[in-house]
Protein backbone atom coordinates (compact mmCIF):
# COMPACT_ATOMS: atom_id res chain seq x y z
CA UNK A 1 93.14 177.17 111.68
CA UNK A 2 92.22 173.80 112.72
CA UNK A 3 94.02 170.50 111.89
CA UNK A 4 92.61 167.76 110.63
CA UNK A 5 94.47 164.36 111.52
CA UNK A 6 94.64 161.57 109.00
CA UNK A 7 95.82 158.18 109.99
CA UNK A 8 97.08 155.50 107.77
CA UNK A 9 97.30 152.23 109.67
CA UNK A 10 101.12 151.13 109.86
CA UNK A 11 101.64 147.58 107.99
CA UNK A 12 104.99 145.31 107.02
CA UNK A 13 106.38 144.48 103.82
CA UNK A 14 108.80 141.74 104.10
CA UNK A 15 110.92 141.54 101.02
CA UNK A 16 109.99 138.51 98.91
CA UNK A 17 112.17 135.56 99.60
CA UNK A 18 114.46 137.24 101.31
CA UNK A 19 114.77 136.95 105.56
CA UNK A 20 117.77 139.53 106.15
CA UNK A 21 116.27 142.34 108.53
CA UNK A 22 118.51 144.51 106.71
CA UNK A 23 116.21 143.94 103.14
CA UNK A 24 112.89 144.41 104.77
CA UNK A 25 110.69 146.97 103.45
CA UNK A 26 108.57 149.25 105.52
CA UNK A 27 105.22 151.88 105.19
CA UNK A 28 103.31 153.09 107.98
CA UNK A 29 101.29 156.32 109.27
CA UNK A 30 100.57 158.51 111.75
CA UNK A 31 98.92 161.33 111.59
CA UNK A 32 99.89 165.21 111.90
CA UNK A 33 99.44 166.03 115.44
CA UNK A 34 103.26 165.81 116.14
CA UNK A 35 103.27 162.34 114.51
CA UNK A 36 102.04 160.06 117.68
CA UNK A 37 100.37 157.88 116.00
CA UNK A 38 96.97 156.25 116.98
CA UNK A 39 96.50 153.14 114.68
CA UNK A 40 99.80 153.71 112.90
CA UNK A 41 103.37 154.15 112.72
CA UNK A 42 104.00 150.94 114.95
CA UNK A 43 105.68 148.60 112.21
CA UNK A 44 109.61 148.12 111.94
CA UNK A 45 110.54 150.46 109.21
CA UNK A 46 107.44 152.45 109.66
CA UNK A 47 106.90 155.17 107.12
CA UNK A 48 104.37 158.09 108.58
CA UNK A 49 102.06 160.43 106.79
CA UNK A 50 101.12 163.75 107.52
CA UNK A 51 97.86 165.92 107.14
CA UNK A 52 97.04 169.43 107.82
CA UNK A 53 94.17 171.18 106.77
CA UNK A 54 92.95 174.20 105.38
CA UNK A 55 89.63 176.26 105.53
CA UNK A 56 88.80 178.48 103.07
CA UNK A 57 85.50 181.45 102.72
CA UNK A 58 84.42 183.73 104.11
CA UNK A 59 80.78 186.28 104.12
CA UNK A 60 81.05 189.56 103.22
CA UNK A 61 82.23 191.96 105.27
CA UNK A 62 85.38 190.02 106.00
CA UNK A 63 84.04 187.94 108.48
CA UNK A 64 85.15 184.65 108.69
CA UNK A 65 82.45 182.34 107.73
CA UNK A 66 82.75 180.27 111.10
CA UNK A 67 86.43 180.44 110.33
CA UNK A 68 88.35 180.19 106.73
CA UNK A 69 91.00 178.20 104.86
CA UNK A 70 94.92 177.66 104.31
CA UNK A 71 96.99 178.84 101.72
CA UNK A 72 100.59 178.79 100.35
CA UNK A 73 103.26 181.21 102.15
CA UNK A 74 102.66 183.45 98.70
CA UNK A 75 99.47 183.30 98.79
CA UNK A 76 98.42 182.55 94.76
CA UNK A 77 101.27 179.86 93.79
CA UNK A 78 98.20 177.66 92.61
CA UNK A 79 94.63 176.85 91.48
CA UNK A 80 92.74 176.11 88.69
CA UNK A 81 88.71 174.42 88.59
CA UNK A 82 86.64 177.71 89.40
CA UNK A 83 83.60 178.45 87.70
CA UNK A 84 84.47 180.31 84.53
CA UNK A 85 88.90 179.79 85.37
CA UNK A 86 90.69 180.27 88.02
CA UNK A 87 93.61 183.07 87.64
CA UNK A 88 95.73 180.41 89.54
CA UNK A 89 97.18 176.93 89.03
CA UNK A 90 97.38 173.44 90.34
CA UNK A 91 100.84 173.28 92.51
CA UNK A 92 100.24 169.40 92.03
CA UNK A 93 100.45 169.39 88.25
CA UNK A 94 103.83 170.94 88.19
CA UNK A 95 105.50 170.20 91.29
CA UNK A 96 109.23 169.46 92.14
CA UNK A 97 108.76 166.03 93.65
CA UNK A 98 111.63 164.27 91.54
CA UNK A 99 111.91 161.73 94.92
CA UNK A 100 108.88 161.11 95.39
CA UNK A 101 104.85 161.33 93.78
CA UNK A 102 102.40 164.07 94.29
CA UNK A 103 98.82 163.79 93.07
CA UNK A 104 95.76 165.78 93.97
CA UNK A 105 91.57 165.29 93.27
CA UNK A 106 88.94 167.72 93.73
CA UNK A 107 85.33 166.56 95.73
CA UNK A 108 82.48 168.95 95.33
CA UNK A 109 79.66 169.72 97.33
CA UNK A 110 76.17 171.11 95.72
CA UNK A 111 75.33 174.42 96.12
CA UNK A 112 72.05 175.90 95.08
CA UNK A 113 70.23 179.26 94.88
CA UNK A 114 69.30 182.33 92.41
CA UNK A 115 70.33 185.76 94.49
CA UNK A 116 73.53 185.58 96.71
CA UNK A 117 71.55 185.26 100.19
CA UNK A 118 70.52 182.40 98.72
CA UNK A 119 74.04 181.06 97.78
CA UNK A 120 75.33 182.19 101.06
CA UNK A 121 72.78 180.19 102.56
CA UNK A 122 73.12 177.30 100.81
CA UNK A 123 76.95 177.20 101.23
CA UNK A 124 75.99 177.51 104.79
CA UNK A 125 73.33 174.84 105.09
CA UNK A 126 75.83 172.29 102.60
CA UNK A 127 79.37 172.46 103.36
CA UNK A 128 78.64 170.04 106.41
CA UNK A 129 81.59 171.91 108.90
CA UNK A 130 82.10 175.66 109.69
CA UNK A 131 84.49 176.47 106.53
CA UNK A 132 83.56 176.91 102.68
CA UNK A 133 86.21 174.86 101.52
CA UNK A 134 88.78 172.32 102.79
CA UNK A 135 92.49 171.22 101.63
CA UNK A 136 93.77 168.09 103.08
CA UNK A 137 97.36 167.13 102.11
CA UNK A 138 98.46 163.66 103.03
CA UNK A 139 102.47 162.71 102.91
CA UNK A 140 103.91 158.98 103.21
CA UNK A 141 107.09 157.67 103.06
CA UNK A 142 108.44 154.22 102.75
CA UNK A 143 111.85 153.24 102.60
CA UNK A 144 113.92 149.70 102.25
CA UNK A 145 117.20 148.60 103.15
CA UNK A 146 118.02 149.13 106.55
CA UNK A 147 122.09 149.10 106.22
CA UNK A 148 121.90 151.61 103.30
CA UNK A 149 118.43 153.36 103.70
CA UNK A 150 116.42 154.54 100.40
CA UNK A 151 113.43 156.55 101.19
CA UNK A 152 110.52 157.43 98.70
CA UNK A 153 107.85 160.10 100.01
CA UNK A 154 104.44 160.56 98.34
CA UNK A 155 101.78 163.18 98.35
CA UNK A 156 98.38 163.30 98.17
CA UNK A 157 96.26 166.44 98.14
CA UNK A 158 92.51 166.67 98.23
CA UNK A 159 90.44 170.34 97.68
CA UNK A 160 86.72 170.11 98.92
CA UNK A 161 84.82 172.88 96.92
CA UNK A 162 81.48 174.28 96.61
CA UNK A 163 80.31 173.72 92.91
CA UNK A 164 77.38 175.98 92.25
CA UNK A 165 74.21 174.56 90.14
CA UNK A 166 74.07 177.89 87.99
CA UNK A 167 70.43 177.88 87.32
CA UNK A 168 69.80 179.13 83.37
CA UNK A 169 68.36 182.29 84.55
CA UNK A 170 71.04 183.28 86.93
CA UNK A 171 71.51 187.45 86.37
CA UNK A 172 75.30 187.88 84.71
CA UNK A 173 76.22 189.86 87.55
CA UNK A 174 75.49 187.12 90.25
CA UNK A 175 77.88 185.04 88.06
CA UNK A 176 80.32 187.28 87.37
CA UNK A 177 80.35 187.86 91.68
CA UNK A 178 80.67 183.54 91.93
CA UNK A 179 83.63 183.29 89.42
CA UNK A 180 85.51 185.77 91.17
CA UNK A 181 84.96 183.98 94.26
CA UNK A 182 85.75 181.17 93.28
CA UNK A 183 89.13 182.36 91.24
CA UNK A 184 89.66 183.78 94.86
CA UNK A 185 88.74 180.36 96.99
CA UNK A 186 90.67 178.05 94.72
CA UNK A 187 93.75 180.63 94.86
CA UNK A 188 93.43 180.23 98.26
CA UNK A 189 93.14 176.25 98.81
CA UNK A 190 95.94 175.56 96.19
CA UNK A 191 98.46 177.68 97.78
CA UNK A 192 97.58 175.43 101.06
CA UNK A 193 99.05 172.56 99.09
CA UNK A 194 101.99 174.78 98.07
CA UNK A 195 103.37 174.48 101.62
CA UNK A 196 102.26 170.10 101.87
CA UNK A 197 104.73 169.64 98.79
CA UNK A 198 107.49 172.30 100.58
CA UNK A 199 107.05 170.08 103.28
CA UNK A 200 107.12 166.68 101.02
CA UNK A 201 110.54 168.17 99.74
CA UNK A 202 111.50 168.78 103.33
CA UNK A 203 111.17 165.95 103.86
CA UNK A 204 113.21 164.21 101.60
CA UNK A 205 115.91 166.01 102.37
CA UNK A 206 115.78 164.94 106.03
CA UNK A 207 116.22 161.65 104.91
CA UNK A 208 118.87 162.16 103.11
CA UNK A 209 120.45 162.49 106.74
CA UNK A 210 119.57 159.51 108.38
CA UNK A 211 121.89 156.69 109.13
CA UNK A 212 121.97 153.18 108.17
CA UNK A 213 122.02 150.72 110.54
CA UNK A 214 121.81 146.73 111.01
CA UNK A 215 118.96 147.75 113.47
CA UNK A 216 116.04 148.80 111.56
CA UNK A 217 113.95 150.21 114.37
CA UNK A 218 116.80 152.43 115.27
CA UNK A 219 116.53 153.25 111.26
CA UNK A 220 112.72 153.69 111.97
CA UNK A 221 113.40 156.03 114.82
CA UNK A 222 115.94 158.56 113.40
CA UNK A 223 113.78 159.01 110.16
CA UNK A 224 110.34 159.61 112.72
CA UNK A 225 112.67 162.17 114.32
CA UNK A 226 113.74 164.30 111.44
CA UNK A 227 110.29 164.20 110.13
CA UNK A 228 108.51 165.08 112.95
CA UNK A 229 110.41 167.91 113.00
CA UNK A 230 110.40 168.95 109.62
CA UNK A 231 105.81 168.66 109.63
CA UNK A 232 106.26 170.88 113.19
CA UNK A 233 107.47 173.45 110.86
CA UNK A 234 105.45 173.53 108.35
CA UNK A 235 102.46 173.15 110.61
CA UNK A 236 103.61 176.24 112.45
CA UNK A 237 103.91 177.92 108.68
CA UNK A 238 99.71 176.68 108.04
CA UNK A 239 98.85 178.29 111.37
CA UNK A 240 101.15 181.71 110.45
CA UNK A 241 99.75 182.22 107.30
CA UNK A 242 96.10 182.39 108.41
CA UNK A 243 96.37 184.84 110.58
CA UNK A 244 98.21 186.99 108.02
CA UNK A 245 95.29 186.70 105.16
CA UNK A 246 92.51 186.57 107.70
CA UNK A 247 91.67 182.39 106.89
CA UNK A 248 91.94 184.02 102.76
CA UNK A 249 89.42 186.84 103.38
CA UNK A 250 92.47 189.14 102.33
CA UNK A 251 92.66 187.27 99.06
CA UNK A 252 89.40 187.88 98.11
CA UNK A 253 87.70 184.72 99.53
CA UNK A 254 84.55 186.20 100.44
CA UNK A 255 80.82 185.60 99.37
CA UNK A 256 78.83 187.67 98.71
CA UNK A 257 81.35 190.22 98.17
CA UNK A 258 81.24 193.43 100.48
């Protein structure tokens, strides 16, 4: 599995009316590759984010569509939004981010088509990369108060999907084939987010370790640390569970279906 970096230019909150370095707030980014950041992560009191993607479908036969997508470490701990219901839910609608916000959206892209060649090409011709679907989770964390550091972390998690335009006369079987799919696809890109809030929680918990300090880049630096290290995990995690489902084709991520 491939990465995809996401950068979040690094800016400076000064707290209103207030000129003590200790009361300055900070947010920043940088993006996943080991958190060296290219137009972020440069500000005193820098937060980062973090982004990882996965890559999800594959053709029948168990071949890898041009590659497949990331799931959670279990594989079905989320998903719902296929055609017909997904047998799996959301992780972001019930997630364990008490310090911190998680939200997630779903983009589509149009696919077209009346026999499953025809899907299969379509999905082929439309997805614009060499993967069915994509998850992108995003994390960023902010915290204030140099001398007695409070950190807030929040997550964002996009799916992009292929949304079938089920023509009227579509033969039940064809759909019944899709919605499985689907079920299978969403599964499969909803566990991926599983392992962005694991790592959001992660996170947090880092933080809980770092020191405060009059000096606020040396407040900056220890929090970069832990996190950096905590994202090298779970990144290693993204890359471990692919190759254990195949990129999903294990889970059933496969169109048409062998």
């Amino acid at each position: 599995m491939r990465f995809l970096p996401l950068v979040l230019a690094a800016t400076l909150v000064v707290a209103c009316g207030s000129t003590d370095e200790n009361e300055r707030d900070g947010t920043g980014g940088s993006p996943a590759s080991g958190g060296s950041a290219q137009n972020g992560g440069t500000a005193p009191n820098g937060g980062t984010n973090a982004g990882t993607a996965g890559k999800g479908g594959s053709q029948s036969g168990g071949a890898p569509a041009g590659g497949a997508g990331g799931s959670s470490t279990t594989g079905g701990s989320a998903g719902t939004g296929a055609s017909g219901g997904a047998s799996c839910d959301d992780p972001a609608a019930t997630a364990d981010m008490s310090h911190g916000t998680v939200a997630s959206s779903v983009e589509t892209y149009t696919v077209t088509g009346d026999t499953a060649d025809e899907i299969r090409a379509s999905i082929d011709a439309n997805r614009g990369r060499d993967y069915d679907a994509l998850t992108t989770w995003n994390i960023t964390w902010t915290f204030q108060n140099c001398a007695s550091p409070t950190f807030d972390v929040a997550l964002d998690v996009v799916y992009d999907m292929p949304e079938w335009d089920e023509p009227t006369s579509a033969e039940p079987a064809l759909v019944s084939s899709w919605d499985t799919y689907m079920d299978a696809l969403y599964c499969h890109e909803y566990g991926h987010a599983t392992l962005g809030i694991e790592c959001a929680n992660a996170v947090y918990a880092a933080f809980e370790l770092v020191q405060g300090s009059s000096d606020c880049d040396a407040v900056q630096a220890d929090a970069q640390m832990r996190f950096d290290t905590v994202l090298a995990t779970y990144l290693a995690e993204e890359v471990e569970y692919d190759l254990e489902t195949n990129h999903g084709a294990t889970m059933g991520a496969v169109f048409p279906p062998p």
